[in-house]
PDB file of N, CA and C in Angstrom:
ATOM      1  N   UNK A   1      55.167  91.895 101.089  1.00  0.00           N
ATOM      2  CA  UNK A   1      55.795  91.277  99.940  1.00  0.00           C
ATOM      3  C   UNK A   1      56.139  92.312  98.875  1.00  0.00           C
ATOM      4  N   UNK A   2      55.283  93.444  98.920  1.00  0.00           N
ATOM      5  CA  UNK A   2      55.099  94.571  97.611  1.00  0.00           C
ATOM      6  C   UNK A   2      56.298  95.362  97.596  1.00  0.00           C
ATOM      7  N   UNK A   3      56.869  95.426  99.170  1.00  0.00           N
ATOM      8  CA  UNK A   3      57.783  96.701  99.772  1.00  0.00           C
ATOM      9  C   UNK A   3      59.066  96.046  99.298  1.00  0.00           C
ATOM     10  N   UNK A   4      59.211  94.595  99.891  1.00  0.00           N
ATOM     11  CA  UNK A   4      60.630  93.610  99.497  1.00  0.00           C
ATOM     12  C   UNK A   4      61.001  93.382  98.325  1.00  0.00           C
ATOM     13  N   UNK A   5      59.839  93.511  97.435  1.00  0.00           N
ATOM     14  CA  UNK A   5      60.061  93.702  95.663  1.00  0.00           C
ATOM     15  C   UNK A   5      61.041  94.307  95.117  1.00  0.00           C
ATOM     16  N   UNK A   6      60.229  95.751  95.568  1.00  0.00           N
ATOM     17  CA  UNK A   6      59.958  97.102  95.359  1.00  0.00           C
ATOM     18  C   UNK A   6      61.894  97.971  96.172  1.00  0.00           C
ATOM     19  N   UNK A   7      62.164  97.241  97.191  1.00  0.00           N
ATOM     20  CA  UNK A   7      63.378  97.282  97.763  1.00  0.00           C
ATOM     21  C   UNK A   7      64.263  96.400  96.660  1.00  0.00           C
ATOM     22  N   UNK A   8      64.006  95.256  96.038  1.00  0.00           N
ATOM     23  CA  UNK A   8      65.282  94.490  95.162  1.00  0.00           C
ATOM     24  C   UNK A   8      65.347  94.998  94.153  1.00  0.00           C
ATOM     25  N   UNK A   9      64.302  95.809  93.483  1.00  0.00           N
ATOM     26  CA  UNK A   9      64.473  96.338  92.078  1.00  0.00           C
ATOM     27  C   UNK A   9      65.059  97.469  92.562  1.00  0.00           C
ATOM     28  N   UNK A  10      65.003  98.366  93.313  1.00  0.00           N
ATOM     29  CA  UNK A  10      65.725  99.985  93.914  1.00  0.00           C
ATOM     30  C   UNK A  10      67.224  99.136  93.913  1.00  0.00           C
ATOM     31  N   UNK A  11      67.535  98.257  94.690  1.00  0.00           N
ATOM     32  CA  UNK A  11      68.831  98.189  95.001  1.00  0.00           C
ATOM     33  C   UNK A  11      69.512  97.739  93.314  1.00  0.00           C
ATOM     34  N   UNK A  12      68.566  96.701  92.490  1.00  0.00           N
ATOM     35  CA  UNK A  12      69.052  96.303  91.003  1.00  0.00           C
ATOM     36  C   UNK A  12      69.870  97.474  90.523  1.00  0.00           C
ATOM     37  N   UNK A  13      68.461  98.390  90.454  1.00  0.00           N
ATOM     38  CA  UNK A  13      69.062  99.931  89.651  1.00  0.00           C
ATOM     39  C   UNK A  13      70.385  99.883  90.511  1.00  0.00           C
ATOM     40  N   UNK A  14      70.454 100.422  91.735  1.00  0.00           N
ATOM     41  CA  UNK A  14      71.266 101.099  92.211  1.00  0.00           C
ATOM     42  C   UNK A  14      72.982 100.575  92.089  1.00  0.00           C
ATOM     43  N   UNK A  15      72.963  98.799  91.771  1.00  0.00           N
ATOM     44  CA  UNK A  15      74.176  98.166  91.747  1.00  0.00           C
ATOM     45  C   UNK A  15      74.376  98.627  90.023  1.00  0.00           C
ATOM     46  N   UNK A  16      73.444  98.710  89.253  1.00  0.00           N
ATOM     47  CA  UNK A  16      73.664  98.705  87.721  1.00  0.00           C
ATOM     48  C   UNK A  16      74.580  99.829  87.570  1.00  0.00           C
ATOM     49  N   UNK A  17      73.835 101.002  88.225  1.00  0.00           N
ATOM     50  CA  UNK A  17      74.718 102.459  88.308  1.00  0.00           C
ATOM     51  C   UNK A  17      76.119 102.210  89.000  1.00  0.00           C
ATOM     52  N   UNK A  18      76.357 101.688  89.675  1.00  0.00           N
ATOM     53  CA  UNK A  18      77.684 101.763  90.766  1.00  0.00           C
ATOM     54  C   UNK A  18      78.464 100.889  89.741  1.00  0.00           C
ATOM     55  N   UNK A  19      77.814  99.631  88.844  1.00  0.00           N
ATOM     56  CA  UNK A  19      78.824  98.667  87.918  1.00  0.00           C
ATOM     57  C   UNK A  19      79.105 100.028  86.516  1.00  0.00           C
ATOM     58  N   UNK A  20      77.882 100.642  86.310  1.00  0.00           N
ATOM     59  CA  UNK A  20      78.276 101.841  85.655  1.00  0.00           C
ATOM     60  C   UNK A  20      79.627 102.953  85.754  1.00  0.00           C
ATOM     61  N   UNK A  21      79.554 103.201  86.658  1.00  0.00           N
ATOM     62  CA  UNK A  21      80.383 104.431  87.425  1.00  0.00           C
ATOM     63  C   UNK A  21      81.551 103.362  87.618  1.00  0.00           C
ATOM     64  N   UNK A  22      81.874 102.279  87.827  1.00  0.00           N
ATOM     65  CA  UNK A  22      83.239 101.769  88.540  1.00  0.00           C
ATOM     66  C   UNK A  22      83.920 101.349  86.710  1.00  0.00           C
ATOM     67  N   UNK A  23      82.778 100.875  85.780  1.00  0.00           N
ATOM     68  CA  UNK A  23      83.431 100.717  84.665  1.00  0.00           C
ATOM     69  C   UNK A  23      83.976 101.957  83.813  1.00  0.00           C
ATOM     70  N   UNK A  24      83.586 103.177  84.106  1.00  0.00           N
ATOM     71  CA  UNK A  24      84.163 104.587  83.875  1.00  0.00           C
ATOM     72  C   UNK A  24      85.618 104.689  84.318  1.00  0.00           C
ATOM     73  N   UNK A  25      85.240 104.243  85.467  1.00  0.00           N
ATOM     74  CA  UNK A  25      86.716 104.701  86.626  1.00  0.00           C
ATOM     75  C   UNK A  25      87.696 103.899  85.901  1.00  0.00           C
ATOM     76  N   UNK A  26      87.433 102.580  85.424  1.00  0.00           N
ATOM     77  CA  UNK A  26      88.708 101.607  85.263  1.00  0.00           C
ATOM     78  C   UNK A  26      88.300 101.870  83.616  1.00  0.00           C
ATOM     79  N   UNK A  27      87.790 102.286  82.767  1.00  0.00           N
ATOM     80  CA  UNK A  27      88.139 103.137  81.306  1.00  0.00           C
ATOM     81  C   UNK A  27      89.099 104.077  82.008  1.00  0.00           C
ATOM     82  N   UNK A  28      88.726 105.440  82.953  1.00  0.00           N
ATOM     83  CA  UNK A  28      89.664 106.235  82.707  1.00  0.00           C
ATOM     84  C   UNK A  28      91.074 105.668  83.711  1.00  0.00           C
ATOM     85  N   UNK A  29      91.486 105.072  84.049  1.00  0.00           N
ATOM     86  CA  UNK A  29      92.344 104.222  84.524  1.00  0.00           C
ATOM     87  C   UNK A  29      93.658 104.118  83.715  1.00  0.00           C
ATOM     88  N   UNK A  30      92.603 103.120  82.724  1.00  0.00           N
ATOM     89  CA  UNK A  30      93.527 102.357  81.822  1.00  0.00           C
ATOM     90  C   UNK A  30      93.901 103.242  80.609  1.00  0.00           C
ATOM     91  N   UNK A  31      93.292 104.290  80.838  1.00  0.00           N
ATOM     92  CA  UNK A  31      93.597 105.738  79.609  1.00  0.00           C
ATOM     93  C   UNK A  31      95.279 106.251  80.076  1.00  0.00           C
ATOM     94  N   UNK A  32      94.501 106.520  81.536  1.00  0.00           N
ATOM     95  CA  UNK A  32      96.485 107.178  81.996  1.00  0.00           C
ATOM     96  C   UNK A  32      97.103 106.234  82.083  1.00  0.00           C
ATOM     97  N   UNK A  33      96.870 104.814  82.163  1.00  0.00           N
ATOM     98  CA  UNK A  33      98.117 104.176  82.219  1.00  0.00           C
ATOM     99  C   UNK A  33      99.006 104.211  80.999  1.00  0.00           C
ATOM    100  N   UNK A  34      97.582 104.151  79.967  1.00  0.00           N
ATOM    101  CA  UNK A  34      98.410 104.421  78.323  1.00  0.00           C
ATOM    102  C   UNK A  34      98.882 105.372  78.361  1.00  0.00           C
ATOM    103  N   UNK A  35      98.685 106.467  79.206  1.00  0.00           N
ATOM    104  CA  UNK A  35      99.383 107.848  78.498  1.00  0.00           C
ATOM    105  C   UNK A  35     100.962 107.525  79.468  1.00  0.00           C
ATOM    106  N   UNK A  36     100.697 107.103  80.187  1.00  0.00           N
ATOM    107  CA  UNK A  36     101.833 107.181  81.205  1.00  0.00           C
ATOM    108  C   UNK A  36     103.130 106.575  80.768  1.00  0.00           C
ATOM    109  N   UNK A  37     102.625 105.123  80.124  1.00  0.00           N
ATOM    110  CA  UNK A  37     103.575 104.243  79.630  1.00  0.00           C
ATOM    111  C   UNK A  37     103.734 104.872  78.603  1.00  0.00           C
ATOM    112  N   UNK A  38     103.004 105.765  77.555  1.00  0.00           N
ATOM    113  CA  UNK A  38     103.766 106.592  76.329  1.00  0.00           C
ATOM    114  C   UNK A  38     105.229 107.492  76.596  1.00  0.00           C
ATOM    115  N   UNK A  39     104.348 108.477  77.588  1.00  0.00           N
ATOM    116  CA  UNK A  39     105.544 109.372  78.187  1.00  0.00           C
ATOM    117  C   UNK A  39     106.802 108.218  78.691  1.00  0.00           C
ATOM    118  N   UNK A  40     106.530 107.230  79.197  1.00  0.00           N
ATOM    119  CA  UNK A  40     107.839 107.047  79.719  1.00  0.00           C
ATOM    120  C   UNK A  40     108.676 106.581  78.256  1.00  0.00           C
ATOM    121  N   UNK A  41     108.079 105.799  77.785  1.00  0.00           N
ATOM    122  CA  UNK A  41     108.753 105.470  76.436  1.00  0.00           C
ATOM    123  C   UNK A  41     109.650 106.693  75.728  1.00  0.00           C
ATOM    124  N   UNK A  42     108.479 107.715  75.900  1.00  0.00           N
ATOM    125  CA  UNK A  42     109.158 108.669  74.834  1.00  0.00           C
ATOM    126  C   UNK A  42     110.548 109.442  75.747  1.00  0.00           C
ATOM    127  N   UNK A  43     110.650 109.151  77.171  1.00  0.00           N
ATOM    128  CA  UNK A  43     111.254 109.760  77.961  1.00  0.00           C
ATOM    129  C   UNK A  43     112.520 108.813  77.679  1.00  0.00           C
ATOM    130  N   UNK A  44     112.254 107.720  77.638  1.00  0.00           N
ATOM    131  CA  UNK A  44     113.507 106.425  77.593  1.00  0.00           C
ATOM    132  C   UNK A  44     114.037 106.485  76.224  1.00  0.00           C
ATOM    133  N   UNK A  45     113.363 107.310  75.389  1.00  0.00           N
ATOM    134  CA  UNK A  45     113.605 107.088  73.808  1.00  0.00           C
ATOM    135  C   UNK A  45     115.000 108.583  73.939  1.00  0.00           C
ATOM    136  N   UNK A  46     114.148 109.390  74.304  1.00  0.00           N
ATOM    137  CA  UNK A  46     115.020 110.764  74.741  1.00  0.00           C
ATOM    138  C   UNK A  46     116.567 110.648  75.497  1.00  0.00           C
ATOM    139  N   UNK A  47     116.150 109.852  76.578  1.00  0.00           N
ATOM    140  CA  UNK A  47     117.312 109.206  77.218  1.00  0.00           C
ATOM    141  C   UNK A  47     118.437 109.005  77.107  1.00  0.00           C
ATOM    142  N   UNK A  48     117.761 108.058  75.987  1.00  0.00           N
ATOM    143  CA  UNK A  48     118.678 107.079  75.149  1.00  0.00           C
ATOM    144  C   UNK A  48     119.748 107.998  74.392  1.00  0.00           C
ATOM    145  N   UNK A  49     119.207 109.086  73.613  1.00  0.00           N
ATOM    146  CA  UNK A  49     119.353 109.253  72.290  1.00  0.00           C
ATOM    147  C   UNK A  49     120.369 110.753  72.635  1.00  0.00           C
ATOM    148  N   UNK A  50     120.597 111.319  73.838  1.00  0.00           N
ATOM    149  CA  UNK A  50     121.361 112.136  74.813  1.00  0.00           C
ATOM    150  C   UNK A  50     122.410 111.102  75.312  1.00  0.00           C
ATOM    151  N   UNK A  51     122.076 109.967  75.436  1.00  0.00           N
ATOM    152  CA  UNK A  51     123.315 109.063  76.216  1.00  0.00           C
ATOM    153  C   UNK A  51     124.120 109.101  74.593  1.00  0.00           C
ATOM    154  N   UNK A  52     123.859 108.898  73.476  1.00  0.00           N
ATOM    155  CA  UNK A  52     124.629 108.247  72.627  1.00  0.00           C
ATOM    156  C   UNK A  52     125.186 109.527  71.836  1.00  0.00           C
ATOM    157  N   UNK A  53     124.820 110.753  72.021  1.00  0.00           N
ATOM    158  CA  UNK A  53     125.469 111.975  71.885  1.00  0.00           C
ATOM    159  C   UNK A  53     126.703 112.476  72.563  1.00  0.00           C
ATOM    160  N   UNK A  54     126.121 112.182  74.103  1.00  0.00           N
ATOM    161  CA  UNK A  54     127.326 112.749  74.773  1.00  0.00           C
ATOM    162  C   UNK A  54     128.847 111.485  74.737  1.00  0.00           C
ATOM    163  N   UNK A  55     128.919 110.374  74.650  1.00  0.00           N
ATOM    164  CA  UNK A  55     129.340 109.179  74.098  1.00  0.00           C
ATOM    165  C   UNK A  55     130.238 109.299  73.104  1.00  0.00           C
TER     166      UNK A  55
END
């Protein structure tokens, strides 16, 4: 009974860390997506602003 405990609390920790580590991954995720969707903005802003020059 002591070992099967002693096995659910090891695995507790071990899911806490992995919900740890996967909520990192999808912070840094959602970081580049912000940076990504900036650049494109600023790329579409650039775009733009070369289309209405040469025009």
């Amino acid at each position: 009974m002591y070992v099967g405990v002693f096995d659910m609390k090891e695995r507790l920790v071990q899911m806490q860390k992995l919900l740890k580590e996967k909520r990192r991954l999808l912070e840094m995720f959602e970081e580049d997506i912000s940076r990504i969707e900036r650049d494109i903005e600023q790329l579409e802003t650039q775009l733009s602003n070369i289309e209405r020059v040469s025009v």
